[in-house]
N, C-alpha and C. Protein backbone atom coordinates (compact mmCIF):
# COMPACT_ATOMS: atom_id res chain seq x y z
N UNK A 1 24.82 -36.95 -25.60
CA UNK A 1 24.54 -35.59 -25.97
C UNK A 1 23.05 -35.28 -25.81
N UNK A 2 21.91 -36.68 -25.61
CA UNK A 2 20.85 -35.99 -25.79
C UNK A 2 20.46 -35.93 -24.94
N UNK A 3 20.71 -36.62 -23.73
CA UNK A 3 20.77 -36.72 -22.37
C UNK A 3 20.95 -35.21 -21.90
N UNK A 4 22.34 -34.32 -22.12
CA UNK A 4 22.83 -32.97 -21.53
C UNK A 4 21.77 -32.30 -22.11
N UNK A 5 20.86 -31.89 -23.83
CA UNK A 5 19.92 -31.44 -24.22
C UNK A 5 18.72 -31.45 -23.18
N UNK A 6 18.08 -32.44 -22.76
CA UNK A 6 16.99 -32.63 -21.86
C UNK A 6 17.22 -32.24 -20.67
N UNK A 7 18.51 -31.96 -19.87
CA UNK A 7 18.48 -31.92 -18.50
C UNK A 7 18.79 -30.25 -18.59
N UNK A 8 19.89 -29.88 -20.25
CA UNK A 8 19.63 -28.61 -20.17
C UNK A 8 18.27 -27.72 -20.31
N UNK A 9 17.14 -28.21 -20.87
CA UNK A 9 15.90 -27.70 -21.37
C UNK A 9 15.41 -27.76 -20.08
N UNK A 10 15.61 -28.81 -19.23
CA UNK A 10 14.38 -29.09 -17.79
C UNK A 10 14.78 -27.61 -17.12
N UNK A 11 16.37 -27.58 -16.89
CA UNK A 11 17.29 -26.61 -15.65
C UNK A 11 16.16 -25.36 -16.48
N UNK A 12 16.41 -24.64 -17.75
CA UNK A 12 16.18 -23.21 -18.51
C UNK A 12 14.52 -23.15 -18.27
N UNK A 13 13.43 -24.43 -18.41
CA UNK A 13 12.43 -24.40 -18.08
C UNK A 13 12.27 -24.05 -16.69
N UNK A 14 12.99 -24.65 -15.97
CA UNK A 14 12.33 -24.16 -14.49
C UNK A 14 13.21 -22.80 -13.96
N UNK A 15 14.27 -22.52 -15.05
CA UNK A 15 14.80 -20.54 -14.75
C UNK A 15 13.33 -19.75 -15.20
N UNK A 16 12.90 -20.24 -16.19
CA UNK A 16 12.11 -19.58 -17.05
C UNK A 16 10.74 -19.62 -15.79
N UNK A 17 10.34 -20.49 -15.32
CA UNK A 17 9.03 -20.64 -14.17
C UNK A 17 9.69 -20.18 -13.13
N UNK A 18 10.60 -19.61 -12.18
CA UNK A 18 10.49 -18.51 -11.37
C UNK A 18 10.75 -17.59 -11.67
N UNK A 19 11.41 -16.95 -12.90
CA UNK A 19 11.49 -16.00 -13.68
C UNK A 19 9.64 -15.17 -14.21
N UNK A 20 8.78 -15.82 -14.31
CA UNK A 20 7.96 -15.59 -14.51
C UNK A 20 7.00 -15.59 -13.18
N UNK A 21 7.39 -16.43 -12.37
CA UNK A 21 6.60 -15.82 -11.25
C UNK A 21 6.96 -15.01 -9.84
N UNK A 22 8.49 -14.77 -10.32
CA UNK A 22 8.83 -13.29 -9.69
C UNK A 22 8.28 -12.25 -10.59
N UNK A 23 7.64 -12.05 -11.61
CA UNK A 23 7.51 -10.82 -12.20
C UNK A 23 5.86 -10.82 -11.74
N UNK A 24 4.88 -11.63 -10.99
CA UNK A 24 3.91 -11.66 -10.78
C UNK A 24 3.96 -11.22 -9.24
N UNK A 25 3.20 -10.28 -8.66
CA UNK A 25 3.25 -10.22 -7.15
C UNK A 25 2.57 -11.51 -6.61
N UNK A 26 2.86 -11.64 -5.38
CA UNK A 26 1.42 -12.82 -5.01
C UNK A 26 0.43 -12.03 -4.37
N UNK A 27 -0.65 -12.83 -4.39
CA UNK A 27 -2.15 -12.09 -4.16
C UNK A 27 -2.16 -11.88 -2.57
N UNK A 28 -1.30 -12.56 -1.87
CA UNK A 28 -1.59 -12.13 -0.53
C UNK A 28 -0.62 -10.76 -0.16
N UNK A 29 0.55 -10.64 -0.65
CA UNK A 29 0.99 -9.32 -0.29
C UNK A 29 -0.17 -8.19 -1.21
N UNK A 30 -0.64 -8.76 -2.60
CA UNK A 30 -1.26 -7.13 -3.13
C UNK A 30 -2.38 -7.09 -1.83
N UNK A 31 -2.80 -8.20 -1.47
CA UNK A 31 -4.30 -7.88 -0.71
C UNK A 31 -3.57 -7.09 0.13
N UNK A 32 -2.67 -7.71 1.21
CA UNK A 32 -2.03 -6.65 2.29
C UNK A 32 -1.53 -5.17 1.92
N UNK A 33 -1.11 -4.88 0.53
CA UNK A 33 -1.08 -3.50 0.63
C UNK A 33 -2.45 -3.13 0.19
N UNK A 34 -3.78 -3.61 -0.38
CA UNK A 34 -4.69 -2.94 -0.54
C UNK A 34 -5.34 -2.43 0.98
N UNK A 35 -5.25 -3.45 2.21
CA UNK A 35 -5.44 -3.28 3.03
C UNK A 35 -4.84 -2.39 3.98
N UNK A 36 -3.57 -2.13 3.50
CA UNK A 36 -2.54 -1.13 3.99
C UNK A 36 -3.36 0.44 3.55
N UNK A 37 -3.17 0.41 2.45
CA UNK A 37 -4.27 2.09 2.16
C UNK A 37 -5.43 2.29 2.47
N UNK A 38 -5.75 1.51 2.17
CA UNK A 38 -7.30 1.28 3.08
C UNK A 38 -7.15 1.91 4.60
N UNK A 39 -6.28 1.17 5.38
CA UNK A 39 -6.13 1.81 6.77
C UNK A 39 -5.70 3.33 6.89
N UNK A 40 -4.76 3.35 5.75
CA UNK A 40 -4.39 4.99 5.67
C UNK A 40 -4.99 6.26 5.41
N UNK A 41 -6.23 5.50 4.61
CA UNK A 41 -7.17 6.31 3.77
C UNK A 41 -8.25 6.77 4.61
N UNK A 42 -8.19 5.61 5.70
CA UNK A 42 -9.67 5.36 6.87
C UNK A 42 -8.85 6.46 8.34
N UNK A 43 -7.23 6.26 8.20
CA UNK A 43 -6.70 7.39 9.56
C UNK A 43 -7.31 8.38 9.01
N UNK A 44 -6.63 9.31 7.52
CA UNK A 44 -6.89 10.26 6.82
C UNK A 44 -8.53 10.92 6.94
N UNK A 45 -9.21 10.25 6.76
CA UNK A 45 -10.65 10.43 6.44
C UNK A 45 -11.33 10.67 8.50
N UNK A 46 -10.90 9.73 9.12
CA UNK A 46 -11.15 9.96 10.44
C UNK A 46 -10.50 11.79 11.01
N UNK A 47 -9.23 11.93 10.49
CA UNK A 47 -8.62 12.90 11.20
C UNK A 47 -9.53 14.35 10.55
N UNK A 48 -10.07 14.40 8.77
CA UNK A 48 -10.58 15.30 8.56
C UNK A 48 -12.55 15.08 9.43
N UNK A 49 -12.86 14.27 9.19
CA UNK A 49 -14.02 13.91 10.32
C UNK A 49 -13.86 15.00 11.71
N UNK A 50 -12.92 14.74 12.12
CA UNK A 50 -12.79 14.96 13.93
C UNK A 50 -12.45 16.42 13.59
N UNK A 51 -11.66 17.00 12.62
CA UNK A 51 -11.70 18.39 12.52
C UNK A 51 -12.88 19.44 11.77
N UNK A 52 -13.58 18.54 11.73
CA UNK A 52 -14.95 19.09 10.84
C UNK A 52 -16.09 19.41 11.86
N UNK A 53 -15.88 17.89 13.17
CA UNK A 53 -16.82 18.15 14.17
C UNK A 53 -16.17 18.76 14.79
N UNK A 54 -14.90 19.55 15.40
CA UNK A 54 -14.82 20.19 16.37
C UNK A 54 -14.51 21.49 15.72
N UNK A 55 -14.42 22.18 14.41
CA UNK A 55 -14.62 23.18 14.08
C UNK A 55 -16.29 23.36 14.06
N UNK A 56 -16.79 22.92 14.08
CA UNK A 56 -18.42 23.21 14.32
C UNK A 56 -18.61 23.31 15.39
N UNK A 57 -18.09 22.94 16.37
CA UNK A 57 -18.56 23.00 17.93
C UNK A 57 -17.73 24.33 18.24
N UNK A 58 -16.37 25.14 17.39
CA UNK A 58 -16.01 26.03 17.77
C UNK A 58 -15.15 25.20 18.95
N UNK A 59 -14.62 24.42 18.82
CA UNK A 59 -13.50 23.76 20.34
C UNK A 59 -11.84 23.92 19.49
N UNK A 60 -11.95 24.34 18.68
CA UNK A 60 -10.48 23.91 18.00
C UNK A 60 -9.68 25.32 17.91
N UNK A 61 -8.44 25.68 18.06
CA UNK A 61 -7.60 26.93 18.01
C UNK A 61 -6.79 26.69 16.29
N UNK A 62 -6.47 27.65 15.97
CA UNK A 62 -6.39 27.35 14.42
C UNK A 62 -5.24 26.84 13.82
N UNK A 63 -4.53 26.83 15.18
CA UNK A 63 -2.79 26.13 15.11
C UNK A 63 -3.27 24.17 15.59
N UNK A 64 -4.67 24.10 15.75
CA UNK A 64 -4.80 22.94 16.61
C UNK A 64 -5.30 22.35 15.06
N UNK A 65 -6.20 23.00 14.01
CA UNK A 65 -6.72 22.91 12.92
C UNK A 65 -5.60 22.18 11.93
N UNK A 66 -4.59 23.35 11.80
CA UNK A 66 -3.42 23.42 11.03
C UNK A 66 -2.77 22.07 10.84
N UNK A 67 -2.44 21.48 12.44
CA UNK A 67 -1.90 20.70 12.56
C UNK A 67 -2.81 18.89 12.46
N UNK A 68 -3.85 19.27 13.06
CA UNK A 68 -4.79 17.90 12.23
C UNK A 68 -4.87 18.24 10.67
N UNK A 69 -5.22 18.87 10.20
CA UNK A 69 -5.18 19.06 8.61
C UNK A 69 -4.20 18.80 8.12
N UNK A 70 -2.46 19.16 8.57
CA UNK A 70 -1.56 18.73 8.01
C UNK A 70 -1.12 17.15 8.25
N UNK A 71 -2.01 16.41 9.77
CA UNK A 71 -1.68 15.08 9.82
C UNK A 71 -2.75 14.30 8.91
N UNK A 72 -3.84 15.35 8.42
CA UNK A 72 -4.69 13.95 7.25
C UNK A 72 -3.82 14.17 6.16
N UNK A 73 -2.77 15.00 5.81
CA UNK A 73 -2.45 14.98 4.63
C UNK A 73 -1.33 14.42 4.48
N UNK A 74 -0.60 14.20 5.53
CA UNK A 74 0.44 12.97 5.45
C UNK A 74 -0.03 11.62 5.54
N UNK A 75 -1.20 11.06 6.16
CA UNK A 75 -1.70 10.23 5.45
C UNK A 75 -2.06 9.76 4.50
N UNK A 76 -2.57 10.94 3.53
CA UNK A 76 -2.60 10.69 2.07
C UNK A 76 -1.63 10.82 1.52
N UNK A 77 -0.49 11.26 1.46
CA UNK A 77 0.41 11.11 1.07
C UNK A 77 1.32 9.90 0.96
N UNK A 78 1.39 8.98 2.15
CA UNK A 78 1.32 7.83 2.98
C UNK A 78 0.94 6.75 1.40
N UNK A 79 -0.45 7.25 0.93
CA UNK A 79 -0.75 6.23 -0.08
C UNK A 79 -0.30 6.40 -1.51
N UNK A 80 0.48 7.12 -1.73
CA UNK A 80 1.23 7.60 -2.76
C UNK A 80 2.38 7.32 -3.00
């Protein structure tokens, strides 16, 4: 009987240790999604950039505006 006690405690100990480290992400996927928004944040930020310089140069039509403005904002959205 004390034998089944110990081999039952070892089995519930080691439910209990991946039980606890499925509830932890691992650090290489959080890095990869920090790096994931990061890229999204950097399209986003590029696309309002490029519509900032070519509304200053006067090169852009306002349907051409519309539509970069609405693609930085699906990027940010993207990180949400």
């Amino acid at each position: 009987m004390r034998s089944y006690k110990g081999v039952h405690a070892k089995e519930q100990a080691k439910l209990d240790s991946e039980q606890e480290q499925s509830r932890k992400p691992p650090q290489v996927l959080t890095s990869l999604a920090v790096q994931d928004a990061a890229m999204r944040l950097q399209g986003a930020l590029t696309e309002v950039n490029t519509v900032s310089i070519r509304m200053g140069h006067g090169t852009l039509s306002q349907s051409e505006i519309d539509h970069s403005l609405a693609q930085a904002m699906l990027h940010l959205l993207d990180l949400t």
